[in-house]
PDB file of N, CA and C in Angstrom:
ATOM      1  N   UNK A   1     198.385 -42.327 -48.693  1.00  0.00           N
ATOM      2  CA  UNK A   1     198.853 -41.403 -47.685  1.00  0.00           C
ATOM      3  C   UNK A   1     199.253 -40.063 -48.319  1.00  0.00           C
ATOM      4  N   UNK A   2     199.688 -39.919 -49.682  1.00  0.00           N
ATOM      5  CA  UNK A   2     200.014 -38.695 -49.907  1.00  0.00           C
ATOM      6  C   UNK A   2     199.245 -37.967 -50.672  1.00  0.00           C
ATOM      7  N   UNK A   3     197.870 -38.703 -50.957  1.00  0.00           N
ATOM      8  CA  UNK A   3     196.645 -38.122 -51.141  1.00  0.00           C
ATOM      9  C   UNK A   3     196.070 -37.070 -50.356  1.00  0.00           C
ATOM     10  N   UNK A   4     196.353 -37.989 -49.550  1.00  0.00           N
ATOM     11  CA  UNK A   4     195.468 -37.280 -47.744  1.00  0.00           C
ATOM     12  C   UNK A   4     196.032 -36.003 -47.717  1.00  0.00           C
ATOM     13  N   UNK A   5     197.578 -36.030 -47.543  1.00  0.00           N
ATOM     14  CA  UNK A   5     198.598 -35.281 -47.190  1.00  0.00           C
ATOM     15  C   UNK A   5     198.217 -33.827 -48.238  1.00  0.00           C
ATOM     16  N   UNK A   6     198.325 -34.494 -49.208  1.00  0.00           N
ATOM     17  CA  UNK A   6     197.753 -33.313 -50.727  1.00  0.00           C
ATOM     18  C   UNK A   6     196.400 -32.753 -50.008  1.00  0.00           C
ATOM     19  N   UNK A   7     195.839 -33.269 -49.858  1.00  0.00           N
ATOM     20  CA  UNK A   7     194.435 -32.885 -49.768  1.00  0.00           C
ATOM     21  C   UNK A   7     194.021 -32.231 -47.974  1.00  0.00           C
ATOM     22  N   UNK A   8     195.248 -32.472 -47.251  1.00  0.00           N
ATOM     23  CA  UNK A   8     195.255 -31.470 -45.765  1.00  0.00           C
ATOM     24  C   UNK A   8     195.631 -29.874 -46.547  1.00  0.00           C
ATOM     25  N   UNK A   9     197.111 -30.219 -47.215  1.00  0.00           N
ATOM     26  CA  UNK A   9     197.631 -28.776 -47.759  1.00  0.00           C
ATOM     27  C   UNK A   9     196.705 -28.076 -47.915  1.00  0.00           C
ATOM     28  N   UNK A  10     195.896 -28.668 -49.623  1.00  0.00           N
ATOM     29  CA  UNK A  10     194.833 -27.527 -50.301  1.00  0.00           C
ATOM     30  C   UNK A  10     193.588 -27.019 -49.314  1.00  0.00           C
ATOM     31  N   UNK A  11     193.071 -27.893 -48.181  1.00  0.00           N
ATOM     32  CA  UNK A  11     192.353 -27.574 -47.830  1.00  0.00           C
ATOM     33  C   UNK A  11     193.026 -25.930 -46.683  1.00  0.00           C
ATOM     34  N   UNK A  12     194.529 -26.092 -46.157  1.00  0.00           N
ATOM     35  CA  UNK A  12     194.906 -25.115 -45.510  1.00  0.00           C
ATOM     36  C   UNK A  12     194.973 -23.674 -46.057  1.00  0.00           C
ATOM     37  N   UNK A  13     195.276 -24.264 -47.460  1.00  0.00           N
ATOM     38  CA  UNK A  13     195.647 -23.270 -48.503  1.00  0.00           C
ATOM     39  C   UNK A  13     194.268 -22.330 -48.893  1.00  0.00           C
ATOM     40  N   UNK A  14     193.467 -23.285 -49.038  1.00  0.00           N
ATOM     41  CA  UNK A  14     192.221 -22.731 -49.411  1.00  0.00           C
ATOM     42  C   UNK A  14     191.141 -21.932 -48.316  1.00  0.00           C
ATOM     43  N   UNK A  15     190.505 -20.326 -48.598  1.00  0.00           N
ATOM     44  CA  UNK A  15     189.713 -20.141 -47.577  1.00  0.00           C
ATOM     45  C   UNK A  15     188.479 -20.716 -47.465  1.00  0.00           C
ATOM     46  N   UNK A  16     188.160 -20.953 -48.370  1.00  0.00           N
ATOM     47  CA  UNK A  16     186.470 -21.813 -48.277  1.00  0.00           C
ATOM     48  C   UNK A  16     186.386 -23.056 -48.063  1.00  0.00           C
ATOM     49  N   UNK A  17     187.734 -23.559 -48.395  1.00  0.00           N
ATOM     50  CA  UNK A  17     187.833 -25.155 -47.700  1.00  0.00           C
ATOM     51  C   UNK A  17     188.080 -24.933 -46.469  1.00  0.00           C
ATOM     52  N   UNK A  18     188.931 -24.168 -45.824  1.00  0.00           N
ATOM     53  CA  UNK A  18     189.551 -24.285 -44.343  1.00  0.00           C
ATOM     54  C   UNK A  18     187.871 -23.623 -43.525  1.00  0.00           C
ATOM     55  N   UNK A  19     186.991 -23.162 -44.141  1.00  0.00           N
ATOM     56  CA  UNK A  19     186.198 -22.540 -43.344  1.00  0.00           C
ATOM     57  C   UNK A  19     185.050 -24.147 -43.340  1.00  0.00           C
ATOM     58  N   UNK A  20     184.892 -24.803 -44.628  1.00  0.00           N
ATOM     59  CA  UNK A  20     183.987 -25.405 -44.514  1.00  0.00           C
ATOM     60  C   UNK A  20     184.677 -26.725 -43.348  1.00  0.00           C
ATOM     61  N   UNK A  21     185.714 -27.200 -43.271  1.00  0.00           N
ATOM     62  CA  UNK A  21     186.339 -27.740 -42.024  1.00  0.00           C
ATOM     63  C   UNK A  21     186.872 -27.462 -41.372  1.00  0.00           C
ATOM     64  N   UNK A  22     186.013 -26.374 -40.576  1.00  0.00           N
ATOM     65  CA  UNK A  22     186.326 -25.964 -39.148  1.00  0.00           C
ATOM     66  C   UNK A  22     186.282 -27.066 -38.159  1.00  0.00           C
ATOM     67  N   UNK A  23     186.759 -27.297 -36.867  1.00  0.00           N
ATOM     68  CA  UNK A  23     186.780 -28.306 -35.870  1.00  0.00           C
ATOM     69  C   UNK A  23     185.111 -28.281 -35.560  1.00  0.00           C
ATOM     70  N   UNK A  24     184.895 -27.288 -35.153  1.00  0.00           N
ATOM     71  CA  UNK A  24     183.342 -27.398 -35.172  1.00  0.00           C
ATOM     72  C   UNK A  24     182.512 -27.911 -36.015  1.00  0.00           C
ATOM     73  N   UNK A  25     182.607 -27.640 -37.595  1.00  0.00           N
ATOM     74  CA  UNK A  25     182.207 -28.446 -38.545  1.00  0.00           C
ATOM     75  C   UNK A  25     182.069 -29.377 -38.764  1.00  0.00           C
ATOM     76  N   UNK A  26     182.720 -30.315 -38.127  1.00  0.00           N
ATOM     77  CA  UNK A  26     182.846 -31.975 -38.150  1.00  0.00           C
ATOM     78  C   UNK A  26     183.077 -32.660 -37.294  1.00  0.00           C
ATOM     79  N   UNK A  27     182.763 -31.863 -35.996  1.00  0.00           N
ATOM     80  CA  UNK A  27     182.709 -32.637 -34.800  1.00  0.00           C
ATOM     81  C   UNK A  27     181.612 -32.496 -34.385  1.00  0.00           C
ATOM     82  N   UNK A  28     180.762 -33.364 -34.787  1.00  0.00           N
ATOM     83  CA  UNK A  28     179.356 -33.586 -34.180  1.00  0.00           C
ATOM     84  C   UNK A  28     179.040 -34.654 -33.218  1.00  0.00           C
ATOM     85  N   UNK A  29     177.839 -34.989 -32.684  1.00  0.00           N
ATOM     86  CA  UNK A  29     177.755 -36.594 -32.092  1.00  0.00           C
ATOM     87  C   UNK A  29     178.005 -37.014 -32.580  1.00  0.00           C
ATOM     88  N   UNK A  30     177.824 -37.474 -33.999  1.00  0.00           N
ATOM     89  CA  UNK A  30     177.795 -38.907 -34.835  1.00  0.00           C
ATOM     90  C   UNK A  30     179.709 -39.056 -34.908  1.00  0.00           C
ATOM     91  N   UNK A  31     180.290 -37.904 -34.854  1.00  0.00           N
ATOM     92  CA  UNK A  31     181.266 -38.483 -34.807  1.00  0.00           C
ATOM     93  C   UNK A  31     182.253 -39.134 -33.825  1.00  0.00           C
ATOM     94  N   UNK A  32     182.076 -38.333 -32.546  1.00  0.00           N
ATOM     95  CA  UNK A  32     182.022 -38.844 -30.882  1.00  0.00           C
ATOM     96  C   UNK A  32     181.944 -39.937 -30.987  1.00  0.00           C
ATOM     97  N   UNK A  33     180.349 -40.756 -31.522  1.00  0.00           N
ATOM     98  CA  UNK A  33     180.389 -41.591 -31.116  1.00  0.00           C
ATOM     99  C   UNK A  33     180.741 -42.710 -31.996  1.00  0.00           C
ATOM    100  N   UNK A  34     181.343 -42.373 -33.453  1.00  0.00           N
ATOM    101  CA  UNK A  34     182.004 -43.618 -33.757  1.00  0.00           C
ATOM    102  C   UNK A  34     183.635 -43.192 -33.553  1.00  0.00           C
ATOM    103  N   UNK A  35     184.006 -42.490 -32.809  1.00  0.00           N
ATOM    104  CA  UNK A  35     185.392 -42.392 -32.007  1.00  0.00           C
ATOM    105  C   UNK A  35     185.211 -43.159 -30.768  1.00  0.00           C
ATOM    106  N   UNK A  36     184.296 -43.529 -29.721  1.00  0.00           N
ATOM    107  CA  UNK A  36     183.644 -43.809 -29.039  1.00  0.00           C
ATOM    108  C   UNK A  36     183.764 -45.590 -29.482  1.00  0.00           C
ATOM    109  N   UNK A  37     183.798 -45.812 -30.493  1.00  0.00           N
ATOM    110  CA  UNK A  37     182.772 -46.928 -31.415  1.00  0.00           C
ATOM    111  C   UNK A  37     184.221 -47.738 -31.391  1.00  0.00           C
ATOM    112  N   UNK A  38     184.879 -46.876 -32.042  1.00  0.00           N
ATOM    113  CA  UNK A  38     186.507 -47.523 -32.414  1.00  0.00           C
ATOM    114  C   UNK A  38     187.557 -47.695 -31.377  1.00  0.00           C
ATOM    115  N   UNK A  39     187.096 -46.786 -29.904  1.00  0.00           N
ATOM    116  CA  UNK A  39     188.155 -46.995 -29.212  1.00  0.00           C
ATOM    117  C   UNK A  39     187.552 -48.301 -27.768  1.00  0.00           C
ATOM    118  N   UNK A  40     185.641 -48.518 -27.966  1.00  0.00           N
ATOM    119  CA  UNK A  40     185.274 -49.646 -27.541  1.00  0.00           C
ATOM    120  C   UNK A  40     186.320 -51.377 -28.235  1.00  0.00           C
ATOM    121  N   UNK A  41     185.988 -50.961 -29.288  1.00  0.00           N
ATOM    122  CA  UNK A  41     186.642 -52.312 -30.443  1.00  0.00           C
ATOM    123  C   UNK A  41     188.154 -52.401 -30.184  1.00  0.00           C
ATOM    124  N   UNK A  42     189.049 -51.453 -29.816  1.00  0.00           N
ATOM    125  CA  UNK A  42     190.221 -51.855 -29.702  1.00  0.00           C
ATOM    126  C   UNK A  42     190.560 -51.924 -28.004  1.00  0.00           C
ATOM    127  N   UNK A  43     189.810 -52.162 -27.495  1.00  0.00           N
ATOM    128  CA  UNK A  43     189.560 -52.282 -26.021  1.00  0.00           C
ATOM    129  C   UNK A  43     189.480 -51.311 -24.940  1.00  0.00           C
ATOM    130  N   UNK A  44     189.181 -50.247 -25.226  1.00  0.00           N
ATOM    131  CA  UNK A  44     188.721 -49.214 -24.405  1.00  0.00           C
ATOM    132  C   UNK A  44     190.065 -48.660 -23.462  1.00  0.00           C
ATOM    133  N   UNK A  45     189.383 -47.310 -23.270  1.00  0.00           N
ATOM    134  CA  UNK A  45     190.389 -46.597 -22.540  1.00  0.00           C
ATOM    135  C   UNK A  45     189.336 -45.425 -21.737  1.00  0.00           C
ATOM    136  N   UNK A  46     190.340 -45.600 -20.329  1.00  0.00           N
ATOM    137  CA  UNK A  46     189.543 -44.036 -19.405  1.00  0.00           C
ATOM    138  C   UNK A  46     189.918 -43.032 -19.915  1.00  0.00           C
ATOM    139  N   UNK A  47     190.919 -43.086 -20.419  1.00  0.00           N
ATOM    140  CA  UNK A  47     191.458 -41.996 -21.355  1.00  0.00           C
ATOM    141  C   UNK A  47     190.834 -41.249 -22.046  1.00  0.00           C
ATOM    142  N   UNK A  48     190.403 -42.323 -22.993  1.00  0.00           N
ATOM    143  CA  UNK A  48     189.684 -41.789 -24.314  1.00  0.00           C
ATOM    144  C   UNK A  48     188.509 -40.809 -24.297  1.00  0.00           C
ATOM    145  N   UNK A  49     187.476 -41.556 -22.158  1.00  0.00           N
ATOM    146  CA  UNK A  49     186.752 -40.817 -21.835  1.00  0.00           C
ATOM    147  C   UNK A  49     186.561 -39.787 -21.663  1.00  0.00           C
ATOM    148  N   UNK A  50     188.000 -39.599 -20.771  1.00  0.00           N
ATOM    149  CA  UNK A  50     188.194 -38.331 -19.958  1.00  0.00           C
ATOM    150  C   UNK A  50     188.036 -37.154 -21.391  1.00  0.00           C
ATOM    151  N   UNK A  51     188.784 -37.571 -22.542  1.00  0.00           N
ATOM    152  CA  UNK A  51     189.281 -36.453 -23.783  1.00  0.00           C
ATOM    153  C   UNK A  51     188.273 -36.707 -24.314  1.00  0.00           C
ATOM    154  N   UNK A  52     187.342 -37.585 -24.831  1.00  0.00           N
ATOM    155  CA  UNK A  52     186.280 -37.159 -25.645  1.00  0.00           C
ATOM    156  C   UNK A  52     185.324 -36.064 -25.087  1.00  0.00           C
ATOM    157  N   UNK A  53     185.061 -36.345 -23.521  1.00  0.00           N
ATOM    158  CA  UNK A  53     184.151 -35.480 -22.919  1.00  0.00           C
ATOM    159  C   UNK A  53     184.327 -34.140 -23.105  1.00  0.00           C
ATOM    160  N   UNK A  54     185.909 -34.005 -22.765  1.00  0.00           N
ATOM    161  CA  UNK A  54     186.281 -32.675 -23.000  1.00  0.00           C
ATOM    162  C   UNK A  54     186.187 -32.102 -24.618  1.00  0.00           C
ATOM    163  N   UNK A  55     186.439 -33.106 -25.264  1.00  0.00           N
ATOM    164  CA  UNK A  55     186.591 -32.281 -27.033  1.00  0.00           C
ATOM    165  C   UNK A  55     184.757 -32.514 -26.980  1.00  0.00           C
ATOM    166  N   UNK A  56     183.843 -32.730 -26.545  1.00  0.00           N
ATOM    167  CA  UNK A  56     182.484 -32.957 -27.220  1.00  0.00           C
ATOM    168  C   UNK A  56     181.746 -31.661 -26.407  1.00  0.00           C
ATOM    169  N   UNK A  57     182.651 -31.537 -25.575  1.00  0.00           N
ATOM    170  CA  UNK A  57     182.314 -29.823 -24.662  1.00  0.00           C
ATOM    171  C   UNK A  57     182.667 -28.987 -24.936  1.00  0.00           C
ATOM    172  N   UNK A  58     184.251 -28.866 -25.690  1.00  0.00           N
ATOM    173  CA  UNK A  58     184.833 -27.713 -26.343  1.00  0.00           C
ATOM    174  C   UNK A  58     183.986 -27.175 -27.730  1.00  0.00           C
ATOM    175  N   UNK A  59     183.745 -28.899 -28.124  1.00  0.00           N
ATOM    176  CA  UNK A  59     182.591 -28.162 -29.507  1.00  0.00           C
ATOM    177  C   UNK A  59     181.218 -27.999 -29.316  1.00  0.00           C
ATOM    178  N   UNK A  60     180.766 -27.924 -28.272  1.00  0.00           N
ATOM    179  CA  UNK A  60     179.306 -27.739 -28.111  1.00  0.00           C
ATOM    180  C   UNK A  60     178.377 -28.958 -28.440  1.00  0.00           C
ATOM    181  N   UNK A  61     178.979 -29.926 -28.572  1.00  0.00           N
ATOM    182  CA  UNK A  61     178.149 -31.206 -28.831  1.00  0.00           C
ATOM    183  C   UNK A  61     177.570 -31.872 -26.960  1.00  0.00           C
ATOM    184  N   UNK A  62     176.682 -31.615 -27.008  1.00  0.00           N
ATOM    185  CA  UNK A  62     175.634 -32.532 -25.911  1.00  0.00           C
ATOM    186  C   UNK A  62     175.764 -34.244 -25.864  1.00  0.00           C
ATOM    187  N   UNK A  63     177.057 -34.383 -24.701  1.00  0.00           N
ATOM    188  CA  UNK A  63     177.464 -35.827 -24.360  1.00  0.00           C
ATOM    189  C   UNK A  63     177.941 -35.919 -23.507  1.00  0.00           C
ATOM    190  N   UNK A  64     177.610 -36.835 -22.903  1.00  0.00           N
ATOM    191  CA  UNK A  64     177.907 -37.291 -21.547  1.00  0.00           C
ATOM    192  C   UNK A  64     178.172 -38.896 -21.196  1.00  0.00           C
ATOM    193  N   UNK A  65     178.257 -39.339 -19.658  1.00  0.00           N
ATOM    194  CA  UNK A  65     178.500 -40.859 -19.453  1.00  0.00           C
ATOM    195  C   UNK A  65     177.241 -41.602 -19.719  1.00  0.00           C
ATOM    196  N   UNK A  66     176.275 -41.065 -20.042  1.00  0.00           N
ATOM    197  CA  UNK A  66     174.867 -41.782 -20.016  1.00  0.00           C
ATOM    198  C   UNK A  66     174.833 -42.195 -21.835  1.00  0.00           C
ATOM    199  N   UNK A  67     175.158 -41.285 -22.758  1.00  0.00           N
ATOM    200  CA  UNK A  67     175.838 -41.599 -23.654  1.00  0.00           C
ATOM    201  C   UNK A  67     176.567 -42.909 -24.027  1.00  0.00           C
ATOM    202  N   UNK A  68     177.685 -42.747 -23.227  1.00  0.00           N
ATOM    203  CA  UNK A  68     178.501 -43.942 -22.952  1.00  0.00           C
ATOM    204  C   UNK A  68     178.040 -45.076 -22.916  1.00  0.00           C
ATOM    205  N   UNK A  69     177.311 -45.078 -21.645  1.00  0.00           N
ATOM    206  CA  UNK A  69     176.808 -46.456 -21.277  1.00  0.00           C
ATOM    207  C   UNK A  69     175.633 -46.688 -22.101  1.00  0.00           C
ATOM    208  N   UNK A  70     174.975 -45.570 -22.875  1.00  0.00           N
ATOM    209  CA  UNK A  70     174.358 -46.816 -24.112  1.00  0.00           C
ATOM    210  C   UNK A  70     174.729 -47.130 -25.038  1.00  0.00           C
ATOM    211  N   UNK A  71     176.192 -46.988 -25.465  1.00  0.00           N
ATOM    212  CA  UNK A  71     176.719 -47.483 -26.296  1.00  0.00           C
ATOM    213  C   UNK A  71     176.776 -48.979 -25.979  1.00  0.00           C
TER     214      UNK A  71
END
């Protein structure tokens, strides 16, 4: 945990780190959908729907309920 923690700082600290993980940067499908993946396995939520849709729209990622249901 205080790896992680080390390694949020430097990346804040740093401009070429904070640029190369932008929210956009690493929110792609693939990651949607193993957020998608993990919140099926711990038993699902409308929740989770309602906010993924919205964060997979805020970043320009192309997803929807049809998505969903082929998971």
């Amino acid at each position: 945990l205080r790896k992680a923690a080390k390694r949020i700082c430097e990346i804040a600290k740093s401009e070429e780190l904070s640029e190369k993980f932008k929210f956009k940067n690493i929110l792609n499908k693939k990651a949607i959908n193993n957020a998608f993946a993990v919140d099926m396995a711990m038993g699902g939520s409308t929740n989770t729907v309602l906010h993924m849709l919205a964060i997979a729209r805020e970043a320009g990622v192309a997803f929807d309920l049809a998505n969903i249901n082929e998971m």
